[in-house]
C-alpha atoms as a PDB file:
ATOM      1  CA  UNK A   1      11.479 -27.362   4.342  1.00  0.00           C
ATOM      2  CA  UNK A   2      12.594 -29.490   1.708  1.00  0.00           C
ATOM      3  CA  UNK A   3      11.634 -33.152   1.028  1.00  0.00           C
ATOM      4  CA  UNK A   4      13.451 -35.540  -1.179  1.00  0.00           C
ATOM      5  CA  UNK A   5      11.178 -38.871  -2.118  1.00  0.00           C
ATOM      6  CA  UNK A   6      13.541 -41.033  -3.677  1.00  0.00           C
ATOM      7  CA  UNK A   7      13.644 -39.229  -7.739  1.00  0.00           C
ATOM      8  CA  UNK A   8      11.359 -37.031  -7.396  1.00  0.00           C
ATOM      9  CA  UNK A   9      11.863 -33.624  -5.230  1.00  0.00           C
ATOM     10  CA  UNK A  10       8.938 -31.799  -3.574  1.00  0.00           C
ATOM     11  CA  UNK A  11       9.437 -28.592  -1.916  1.00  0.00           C
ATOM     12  CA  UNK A  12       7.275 -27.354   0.945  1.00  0.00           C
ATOM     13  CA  UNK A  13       6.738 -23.996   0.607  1.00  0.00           C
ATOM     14  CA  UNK A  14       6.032 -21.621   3.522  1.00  0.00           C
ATOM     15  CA  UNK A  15       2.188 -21.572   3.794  1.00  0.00           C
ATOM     16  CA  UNK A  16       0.950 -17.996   5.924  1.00  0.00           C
ATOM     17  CA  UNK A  17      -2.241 -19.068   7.934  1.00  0.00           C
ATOM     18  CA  UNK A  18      -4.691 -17.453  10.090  1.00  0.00           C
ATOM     19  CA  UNK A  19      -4.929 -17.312  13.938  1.00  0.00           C
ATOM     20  CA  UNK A  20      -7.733 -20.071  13.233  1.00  0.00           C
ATOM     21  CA  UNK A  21      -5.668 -22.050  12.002  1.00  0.00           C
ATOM     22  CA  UNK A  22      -3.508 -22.261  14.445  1.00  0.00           C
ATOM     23  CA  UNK A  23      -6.293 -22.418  17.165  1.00  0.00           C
ATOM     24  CA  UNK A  24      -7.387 -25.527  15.134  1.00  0.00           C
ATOM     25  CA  UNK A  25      -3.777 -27.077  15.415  1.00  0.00           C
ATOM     26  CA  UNK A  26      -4.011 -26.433  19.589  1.00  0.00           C
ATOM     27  CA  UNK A  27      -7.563 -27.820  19.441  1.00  0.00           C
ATOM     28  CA  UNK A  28      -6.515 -30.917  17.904  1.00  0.00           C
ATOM     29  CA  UNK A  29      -3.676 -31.105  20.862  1.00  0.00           C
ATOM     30  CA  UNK A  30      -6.477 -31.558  23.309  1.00  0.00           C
ATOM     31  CA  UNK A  31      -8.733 -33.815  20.432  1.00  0.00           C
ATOM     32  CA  UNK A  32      -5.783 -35.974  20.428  1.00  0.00           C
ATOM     33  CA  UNK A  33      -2.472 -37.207  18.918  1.00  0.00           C
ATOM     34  CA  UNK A  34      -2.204 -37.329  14.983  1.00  0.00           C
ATOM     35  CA  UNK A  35      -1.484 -40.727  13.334  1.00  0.00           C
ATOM     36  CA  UNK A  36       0.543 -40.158  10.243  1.00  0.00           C
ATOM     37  CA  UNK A  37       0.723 -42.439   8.013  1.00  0.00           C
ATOM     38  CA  UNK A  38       1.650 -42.914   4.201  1.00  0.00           C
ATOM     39  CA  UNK A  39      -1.859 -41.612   2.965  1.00  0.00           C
ATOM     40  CA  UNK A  40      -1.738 -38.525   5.040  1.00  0.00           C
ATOM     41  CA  UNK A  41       2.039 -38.187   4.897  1.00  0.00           C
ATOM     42  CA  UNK A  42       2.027 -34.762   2.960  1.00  0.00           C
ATOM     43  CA  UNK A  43      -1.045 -32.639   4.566  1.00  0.00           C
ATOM     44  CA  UNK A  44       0.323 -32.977   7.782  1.00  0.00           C
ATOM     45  CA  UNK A  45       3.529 -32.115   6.709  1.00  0.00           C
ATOM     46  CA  UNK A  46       2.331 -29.121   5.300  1.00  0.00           C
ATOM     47  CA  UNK A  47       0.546 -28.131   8.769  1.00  0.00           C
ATOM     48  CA  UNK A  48       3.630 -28.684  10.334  1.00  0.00           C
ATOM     49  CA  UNK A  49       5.626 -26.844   8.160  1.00  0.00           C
ATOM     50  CA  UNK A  50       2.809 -23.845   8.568  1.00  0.00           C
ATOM     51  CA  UNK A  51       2.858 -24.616  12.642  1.00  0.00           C
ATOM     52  CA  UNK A  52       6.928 -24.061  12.455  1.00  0.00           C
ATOM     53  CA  UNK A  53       7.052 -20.514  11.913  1.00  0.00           C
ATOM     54  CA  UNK A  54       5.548 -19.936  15.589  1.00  0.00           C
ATOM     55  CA  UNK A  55       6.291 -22.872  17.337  1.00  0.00           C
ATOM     56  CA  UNK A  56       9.588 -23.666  17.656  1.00  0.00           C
ATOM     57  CA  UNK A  57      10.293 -26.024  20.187  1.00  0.00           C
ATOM     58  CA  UNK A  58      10.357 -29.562  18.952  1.00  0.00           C
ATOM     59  CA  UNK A  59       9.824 -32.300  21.752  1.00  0.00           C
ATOM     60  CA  UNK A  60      10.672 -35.205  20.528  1.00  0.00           C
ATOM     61  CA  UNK A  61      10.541 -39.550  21.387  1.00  0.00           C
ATOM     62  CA  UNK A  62      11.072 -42.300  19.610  1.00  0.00           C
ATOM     63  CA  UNK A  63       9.642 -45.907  19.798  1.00  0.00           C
ATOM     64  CA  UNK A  64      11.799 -48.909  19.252  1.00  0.00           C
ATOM     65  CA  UNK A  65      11.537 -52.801  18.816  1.00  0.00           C
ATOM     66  CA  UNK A  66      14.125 -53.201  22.145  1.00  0.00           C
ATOM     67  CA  UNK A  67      17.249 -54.028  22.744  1.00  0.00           C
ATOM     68  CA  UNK A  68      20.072 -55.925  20.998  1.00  0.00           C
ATOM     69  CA  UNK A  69      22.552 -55.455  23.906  1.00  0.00           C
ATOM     70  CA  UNK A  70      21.340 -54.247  27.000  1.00  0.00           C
ATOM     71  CA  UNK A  71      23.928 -51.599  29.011  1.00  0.00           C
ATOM     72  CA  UNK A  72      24.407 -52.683  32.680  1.00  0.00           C
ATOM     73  CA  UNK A  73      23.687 -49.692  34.894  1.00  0.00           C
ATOM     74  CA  UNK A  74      26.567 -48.517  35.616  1.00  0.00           C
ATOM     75  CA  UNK A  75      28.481 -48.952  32.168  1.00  0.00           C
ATOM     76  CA  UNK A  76      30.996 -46.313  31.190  1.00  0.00           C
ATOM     77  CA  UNK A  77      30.300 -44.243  28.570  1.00  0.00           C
ATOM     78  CA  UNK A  78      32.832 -46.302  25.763  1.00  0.00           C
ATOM     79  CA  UNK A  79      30.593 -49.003  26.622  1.00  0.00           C
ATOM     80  CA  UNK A  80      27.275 -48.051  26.724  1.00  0.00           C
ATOM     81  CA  UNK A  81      28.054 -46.031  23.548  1.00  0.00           C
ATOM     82  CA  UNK A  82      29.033 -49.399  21.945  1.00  0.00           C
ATOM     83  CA  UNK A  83      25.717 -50.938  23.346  1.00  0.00           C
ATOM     84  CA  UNK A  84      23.756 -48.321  22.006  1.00  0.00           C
ATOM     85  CA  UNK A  85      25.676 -48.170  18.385  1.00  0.00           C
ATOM     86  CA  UNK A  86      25.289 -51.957  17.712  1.00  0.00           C
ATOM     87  CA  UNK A  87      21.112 -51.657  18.765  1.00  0.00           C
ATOM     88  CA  UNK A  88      20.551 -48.711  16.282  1.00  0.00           C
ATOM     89  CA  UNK A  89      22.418 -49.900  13.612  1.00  0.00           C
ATOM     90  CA  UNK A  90      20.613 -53.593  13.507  1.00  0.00           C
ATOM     91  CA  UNK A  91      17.245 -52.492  14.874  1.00  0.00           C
ATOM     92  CA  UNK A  92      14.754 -49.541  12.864  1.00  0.00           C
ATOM     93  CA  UNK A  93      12.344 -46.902  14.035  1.00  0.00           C
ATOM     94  CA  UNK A  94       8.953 -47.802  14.448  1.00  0.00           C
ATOM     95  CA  UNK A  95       7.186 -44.467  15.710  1.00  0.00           C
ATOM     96  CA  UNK A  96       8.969 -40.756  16.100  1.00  0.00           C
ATOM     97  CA  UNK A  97       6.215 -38.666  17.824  1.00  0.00           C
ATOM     98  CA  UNK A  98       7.038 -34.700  17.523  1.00  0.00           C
ATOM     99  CA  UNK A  99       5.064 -32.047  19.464  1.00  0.00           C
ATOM    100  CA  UNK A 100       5.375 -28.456  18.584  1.00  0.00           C
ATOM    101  CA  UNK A 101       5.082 -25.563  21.235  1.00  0.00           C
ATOM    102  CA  UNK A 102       6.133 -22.102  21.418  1.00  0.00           C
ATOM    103  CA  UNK A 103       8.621 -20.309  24.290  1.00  0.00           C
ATOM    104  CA  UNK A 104       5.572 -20.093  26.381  1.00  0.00           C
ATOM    105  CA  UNK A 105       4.717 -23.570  26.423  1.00  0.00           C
ATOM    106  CA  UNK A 106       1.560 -22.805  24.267  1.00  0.00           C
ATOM    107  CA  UNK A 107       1.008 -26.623  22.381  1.00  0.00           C
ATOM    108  CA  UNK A 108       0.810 -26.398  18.533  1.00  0.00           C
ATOM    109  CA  UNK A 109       0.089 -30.212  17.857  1.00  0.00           C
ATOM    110  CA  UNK A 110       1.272 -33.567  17.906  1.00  0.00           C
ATOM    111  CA  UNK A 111       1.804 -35.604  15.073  1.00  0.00           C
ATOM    112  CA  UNK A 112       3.243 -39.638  15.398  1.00  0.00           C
ATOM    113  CA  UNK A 113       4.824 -41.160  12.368  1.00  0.00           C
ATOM    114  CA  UNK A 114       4.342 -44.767  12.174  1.00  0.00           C
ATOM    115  CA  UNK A 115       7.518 -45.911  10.224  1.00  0.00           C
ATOM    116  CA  UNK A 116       5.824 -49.437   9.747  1.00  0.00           C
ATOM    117  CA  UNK A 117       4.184 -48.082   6.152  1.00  0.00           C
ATOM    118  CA  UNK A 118       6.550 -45.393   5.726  1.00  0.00           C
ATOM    119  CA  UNK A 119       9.782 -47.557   5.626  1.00  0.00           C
ATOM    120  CA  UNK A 120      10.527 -46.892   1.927  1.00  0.00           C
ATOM    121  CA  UNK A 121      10.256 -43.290   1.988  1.00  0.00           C
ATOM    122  CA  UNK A 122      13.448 -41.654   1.421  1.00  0.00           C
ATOM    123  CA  UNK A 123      13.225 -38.226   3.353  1.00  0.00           C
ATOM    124  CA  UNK A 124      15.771 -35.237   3.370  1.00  0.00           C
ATOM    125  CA  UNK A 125      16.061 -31.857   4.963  1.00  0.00           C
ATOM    126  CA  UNK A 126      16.840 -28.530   4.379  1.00  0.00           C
ATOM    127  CA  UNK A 127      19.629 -27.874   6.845  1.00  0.00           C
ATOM    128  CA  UNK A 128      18.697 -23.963   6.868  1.00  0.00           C
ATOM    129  CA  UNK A 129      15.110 -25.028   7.854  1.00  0.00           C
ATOM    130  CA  UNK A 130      16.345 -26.131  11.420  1.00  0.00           C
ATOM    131  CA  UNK A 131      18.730 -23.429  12.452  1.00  0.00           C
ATOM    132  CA  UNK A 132      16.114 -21.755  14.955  1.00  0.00           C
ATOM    133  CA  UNK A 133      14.398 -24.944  16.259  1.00  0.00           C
ATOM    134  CA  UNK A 134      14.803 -25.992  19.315  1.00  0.00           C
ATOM    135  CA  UNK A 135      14.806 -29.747  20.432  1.00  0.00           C
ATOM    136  CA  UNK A 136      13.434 -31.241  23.453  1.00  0.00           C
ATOM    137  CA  UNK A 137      14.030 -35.227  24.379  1.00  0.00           C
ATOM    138  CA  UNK A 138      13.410 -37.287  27.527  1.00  0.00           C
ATOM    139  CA  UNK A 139      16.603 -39.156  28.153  1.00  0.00           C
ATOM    140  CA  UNK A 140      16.928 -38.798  24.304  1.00  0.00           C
ATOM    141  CA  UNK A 141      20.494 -40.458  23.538  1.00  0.00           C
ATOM    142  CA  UNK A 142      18.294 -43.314  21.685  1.00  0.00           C
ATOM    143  CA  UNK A 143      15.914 -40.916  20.253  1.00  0.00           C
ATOM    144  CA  UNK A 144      18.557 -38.737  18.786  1.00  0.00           C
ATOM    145  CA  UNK A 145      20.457 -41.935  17.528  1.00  0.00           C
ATOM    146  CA  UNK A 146      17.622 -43.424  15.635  1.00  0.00           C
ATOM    147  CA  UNK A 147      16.839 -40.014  13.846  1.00  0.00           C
ATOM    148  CA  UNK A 148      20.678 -39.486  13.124  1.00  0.00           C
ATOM    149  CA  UNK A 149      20.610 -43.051  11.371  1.00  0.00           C
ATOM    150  CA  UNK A 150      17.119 -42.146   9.315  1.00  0.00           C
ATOM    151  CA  UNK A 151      19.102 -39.103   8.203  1.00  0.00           C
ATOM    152  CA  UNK A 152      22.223 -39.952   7.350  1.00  0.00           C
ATOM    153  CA  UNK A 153      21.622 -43.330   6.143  1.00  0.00           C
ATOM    154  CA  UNK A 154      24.128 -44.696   7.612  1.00  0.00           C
ATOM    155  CA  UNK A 155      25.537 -46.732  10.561  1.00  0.00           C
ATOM    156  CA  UNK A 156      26.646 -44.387  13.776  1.00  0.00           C
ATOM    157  CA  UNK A 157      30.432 -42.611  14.252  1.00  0.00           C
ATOM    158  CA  UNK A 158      32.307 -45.006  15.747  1.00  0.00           C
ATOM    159  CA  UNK A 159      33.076 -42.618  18.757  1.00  0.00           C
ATOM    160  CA  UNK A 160      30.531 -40.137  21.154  1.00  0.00           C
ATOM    161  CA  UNK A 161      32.749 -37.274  19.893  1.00  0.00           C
ATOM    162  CA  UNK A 162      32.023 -37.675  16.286  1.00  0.00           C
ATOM    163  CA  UNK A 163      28.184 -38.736  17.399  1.00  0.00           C
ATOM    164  CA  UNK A 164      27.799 -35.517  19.629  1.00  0.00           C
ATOM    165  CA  UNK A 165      29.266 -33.576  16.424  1.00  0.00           C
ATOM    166  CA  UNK A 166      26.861 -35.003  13.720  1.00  0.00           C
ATOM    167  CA  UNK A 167      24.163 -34.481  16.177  1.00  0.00           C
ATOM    168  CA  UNK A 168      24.681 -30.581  15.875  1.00  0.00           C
ATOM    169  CA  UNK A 169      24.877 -30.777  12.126  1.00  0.00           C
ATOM    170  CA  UNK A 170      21.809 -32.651  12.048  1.00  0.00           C
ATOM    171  CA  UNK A 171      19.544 -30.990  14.497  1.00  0.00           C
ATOM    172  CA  UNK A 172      21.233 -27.878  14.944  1.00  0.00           C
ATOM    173  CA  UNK A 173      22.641 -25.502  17.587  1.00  0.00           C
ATOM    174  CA  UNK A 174      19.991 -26.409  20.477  1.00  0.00           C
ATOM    175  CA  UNK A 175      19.420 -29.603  22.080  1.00  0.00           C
ATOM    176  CA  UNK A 176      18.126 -29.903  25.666  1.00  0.00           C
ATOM    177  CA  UNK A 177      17.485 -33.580  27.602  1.00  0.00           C
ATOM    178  CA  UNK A 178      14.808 -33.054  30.288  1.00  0.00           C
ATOM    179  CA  UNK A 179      16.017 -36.133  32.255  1.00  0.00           C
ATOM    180  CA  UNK A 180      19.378 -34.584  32.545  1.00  0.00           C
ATOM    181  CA  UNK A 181      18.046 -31.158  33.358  1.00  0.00           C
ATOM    182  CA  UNK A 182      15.975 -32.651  36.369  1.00  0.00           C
ATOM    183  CA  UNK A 183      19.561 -33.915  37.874  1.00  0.00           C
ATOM    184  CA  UNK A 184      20.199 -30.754  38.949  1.00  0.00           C
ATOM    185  CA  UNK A 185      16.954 -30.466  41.319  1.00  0.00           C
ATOM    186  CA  UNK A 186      16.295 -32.448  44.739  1.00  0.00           C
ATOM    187  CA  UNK A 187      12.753 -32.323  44.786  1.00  0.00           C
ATOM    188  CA  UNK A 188      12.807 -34.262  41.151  1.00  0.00           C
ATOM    189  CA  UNK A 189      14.888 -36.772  42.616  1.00  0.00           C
ATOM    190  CA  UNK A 190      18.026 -35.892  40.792  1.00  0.00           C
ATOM    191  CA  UNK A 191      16.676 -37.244  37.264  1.00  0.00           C
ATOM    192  CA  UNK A 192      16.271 -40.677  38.546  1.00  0.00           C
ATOM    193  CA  UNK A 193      13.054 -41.054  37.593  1.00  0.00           C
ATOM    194  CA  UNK A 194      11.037 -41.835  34.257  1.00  0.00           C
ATOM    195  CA  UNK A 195       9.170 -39.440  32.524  1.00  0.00           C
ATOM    196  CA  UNK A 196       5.515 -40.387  33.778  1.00  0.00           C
ATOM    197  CA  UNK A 197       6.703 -40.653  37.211  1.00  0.00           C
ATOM    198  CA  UNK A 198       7.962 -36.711  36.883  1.00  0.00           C
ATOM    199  CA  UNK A 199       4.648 -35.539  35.531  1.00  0.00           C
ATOM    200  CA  UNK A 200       3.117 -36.535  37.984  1.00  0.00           C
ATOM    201  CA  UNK A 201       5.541 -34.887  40.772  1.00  0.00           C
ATOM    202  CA  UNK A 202       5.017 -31.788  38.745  1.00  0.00           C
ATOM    203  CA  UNK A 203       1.311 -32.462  37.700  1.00  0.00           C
ATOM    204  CA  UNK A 204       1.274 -32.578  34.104  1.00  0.00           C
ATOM    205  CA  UNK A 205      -1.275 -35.200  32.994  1.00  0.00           C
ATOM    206  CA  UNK A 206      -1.043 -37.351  29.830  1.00  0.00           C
ATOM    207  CA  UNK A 207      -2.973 -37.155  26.876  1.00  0.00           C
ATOM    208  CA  UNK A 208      -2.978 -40.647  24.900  1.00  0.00           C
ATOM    209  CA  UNK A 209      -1.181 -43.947  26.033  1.00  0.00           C
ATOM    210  CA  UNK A 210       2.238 -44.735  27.534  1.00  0.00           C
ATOM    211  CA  UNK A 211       4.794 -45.465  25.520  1.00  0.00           C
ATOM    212  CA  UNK A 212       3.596 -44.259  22.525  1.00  0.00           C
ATOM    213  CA  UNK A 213       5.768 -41.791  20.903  1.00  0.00           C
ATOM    214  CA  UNK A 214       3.517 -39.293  20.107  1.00  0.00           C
ATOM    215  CA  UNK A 215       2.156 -39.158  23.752  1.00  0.00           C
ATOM    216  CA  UNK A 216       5.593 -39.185  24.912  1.00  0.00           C
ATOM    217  CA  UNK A 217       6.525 -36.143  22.739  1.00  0.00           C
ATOM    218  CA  UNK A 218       3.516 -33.932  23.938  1.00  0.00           C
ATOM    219  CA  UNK A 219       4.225 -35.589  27.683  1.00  0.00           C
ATOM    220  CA  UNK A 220       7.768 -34.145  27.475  1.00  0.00           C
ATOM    221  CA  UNK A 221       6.575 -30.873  25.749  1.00  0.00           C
ATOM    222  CA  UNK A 222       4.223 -30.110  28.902  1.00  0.00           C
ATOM    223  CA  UNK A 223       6.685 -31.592  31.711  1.00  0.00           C
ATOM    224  CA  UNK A 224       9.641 -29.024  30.383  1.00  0.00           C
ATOM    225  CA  UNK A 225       7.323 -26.194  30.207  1.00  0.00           C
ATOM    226  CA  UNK A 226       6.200 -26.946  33.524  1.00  0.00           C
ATOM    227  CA  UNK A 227       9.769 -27.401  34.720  1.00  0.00           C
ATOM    228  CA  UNK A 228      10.388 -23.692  33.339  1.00  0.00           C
ATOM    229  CA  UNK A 229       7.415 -22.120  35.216  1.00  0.00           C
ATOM    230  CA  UNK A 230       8.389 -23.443  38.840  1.00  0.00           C
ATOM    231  CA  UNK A 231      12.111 -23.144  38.610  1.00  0.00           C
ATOM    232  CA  UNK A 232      12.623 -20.327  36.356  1.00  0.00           C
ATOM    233  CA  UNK A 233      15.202 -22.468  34.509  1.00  0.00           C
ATOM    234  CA  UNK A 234      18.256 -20.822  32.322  1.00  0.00           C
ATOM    235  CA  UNK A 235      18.367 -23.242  29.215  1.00  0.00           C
ATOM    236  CA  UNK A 236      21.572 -21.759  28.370  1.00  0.00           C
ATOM    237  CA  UNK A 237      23.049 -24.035  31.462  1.00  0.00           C
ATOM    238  CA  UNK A 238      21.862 -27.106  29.838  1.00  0.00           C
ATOM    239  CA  UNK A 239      21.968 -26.688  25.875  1.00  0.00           C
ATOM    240  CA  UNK A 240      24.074 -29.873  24.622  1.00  0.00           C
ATOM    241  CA  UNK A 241      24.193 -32.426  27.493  1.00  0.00           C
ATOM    242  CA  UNK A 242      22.558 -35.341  26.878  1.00  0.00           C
ATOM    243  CA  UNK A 243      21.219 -37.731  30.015  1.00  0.00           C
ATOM    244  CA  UNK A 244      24.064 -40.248  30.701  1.00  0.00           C
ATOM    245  CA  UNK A 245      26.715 -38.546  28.281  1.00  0.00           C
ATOM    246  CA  UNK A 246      29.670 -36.557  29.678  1.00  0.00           C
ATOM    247  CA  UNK A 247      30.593 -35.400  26.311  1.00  0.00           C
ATOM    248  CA  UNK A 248      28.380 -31.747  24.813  1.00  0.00           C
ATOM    249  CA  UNK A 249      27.229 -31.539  21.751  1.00  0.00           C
ATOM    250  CA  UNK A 250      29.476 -29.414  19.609  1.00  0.00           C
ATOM    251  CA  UNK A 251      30.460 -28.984  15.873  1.00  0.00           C
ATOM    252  CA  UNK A 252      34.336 -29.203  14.840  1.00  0.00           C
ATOM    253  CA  UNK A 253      35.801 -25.644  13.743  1.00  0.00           C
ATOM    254  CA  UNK A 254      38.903 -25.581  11.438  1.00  0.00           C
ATOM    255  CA  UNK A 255      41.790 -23.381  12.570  1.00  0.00           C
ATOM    256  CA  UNK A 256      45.077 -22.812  11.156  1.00  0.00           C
ATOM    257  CA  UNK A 257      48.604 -24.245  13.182  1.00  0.00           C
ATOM    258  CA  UNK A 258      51.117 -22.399  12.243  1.00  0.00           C
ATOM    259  CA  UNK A 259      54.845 -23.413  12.808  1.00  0.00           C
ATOM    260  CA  UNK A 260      56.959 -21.178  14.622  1.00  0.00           C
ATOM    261  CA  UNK A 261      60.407 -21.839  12.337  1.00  0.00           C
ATOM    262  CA  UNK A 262      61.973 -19.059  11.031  1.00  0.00           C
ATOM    263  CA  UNK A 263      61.399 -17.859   7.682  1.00  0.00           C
ATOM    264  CA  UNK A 264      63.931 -19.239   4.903  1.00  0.00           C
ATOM    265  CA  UNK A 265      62.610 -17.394   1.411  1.00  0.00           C
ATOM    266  CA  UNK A 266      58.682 -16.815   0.501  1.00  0.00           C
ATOM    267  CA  UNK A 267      57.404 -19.747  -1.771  1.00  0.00           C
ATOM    268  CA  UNK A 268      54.985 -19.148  -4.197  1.00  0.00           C
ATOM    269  CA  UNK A 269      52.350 -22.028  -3.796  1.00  0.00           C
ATOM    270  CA  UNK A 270      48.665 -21.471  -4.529  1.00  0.00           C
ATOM    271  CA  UNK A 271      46.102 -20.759  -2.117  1.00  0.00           C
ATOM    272  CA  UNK A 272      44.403 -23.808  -0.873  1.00  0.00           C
ATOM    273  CA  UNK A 273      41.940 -25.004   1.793  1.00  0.00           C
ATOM    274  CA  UNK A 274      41.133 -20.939   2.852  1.00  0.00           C
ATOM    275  CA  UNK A 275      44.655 -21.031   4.264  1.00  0.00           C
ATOM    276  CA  UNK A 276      46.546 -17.998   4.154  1.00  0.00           C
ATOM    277  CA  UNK A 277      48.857 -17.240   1.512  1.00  0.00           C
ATOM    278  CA  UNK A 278      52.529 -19.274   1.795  1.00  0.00           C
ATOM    279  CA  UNK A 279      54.641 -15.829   2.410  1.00  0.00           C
ATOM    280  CA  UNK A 280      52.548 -15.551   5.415  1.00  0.00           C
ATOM    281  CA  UNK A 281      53.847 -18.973   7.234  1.00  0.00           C
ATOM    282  CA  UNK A 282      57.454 -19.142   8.264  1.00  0.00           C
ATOM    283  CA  UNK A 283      58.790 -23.211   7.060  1.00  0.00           C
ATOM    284  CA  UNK A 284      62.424 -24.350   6.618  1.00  0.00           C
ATOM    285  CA  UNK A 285      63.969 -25.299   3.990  1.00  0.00           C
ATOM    286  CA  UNK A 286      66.120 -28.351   3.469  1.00  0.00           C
ATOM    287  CA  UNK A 287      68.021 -29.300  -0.246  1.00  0.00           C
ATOM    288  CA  UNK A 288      65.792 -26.724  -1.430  1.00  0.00           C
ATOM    289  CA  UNK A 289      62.894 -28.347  -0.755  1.00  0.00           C
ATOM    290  CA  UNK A 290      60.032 -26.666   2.047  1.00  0.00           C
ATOM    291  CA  UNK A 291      58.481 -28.082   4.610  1.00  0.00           C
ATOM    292  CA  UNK A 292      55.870 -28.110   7.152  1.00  0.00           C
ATOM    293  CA  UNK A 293      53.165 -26.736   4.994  1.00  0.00           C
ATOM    294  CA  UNK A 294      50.036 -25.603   7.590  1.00  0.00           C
ATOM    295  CA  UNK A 295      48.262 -28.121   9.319  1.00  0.00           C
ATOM    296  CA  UNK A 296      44.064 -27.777   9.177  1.00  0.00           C
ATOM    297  CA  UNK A 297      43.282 -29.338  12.395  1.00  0.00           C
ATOM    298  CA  UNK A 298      39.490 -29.562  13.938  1.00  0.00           C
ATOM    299  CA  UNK A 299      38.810 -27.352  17.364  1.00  0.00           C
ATOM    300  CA  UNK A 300      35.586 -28.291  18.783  1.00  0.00           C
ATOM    301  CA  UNK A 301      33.270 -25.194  19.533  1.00  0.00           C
ATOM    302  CA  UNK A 302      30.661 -25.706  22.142  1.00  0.00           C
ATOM    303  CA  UNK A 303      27.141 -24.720  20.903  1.00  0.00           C
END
């Protein structure tokens, strides 16, 4: 994992503990939630860093000064996109809470950033460092948004499609919303209900307070795991959809269109964009001049 503070780069290497150690991380799970802050900042980025190589899933939440523009119930999805947009890009994070757990369910730790000290910290990623994780929300459209912004830097796509694709690049291939998962299931009441009221349908208990994101993030952790147990779910069904949002997660693909004209001569252009050589297109010629060179247009894959 690399990280980027402002000039200077430091680069987290891969640290091999023993079974202790990990034991120690699961103790503190049941000790309580750990309060990062700028002091601490880089030890417990190293234990997380050590915890990532087996733990994968990432459960995250997110806490947030409110709302700007509040989304009537019933908003379509231009609209409460809008909403949504215009909160995250005038309002900043104030707590990301992250729990780590394994397939099994088997807690690693939980670790809550408080964003209040840390607000001039400049932090970057090493997109290769993400391409096995898995990442868990609770009705996480406003979670995801505020970490897209802290990555990027910038304000939010202007539509869900380009949203839902930097999404993918940011957090990678696997993105699962428990909320929208418990739709799908009568006895959960079809996802219409918040997270503490589904722990205790499935009896998960809390550790820490409500509304905090670091509780949240373990909460969500032990409610999916649960979920798994009793209703042997197949996360393949699932990966992409977000609570509230029609449109999957995916990442644009560039394919070739070819025109369908009949070939005049073979022109000799160079090679650009990892197109295929010109004598391998067919383009008509007018005064001499070629047309229609090939088109690179985006085809969204679904992850």
């Amino acid at each position: 994992m690399g990280i980027l503070y402002k000039e200077t780069t430091f680069m987290i290497h891969s640290i091999h503990f023993s079974s202790t150690f990990y034991q120690e991380l699961s103790d503190h799970c049941e000790m309580g939630i750990r309060q990062v802050w700028a002091c601490n900042l880089m030890e417990e980025l190293q234990k997380i860093d050590a915890a990532l190589h087996h733990h994968k899933v990432v459960s995250m939440d997110s806490e947030f000064p409110g709302f700007l523009r509040k989304t009537p119930r019933r908003s379509d999805e231009l609209s409460a996109f809008a909403d949504m947009k215009f909160n995250v890009d005038n309002m900043k994070i104030i707590q990301l809470g992250i729990t780590l757990s394994d397939e099994n369910g088997i807690i690693a730790g939980t670790w809550e950033f408080n964003f209040k000290f840390l607000i001039e910290t400049e932090v970057f990623y090493d997109p290769k460092s993400i391409e096995d994780l898995k990442w868990l929300t609770f009705h996480g459209l406003y979670d995801l948004a505020y970490m897209v912004k802290l990555v990027t830097k910038k304000p939010l796509p202007v539509s869900m499609l380009d949203f839902t694709e930097i999404i993918a690049t940011v957090f990678g291939c696997c993105v699962l919303d428990v909320k929208y998962m418990a739709r799908f299931y009568d006895d959960l009441h079809r996802g219409e209900l918040g997270l503490e009221k589904l722990a205790k349908i499935l009896g998960v208990k809390r550790v820490g307070g409500s509304h905090q994101a670091g509780s949240d993030s373990l909460l969500t952790a032990r409610v999916f795991a649960r979920m798994k147990t009793m209703y042997g779910i197949e996360e393949s069904r699932f990966v992409g959809f977000l609570y509230g949002v029609t449109t999957r997660i995916c990442e644009p693909v560039s394919t070739q269109v070819l025109p369908t004209f009949p070939r005049c001569c073979e022109p000799g252009i160079p090679q650009l964009c990892q197109v295929l050589p010109a004598s391998r297109y067919c383009r008509p010629m007018i005064h001499g001049v070629f047309l229609y060179p090939p088109i690179i247009q985006h085809q969204y894959r679904v992850l």
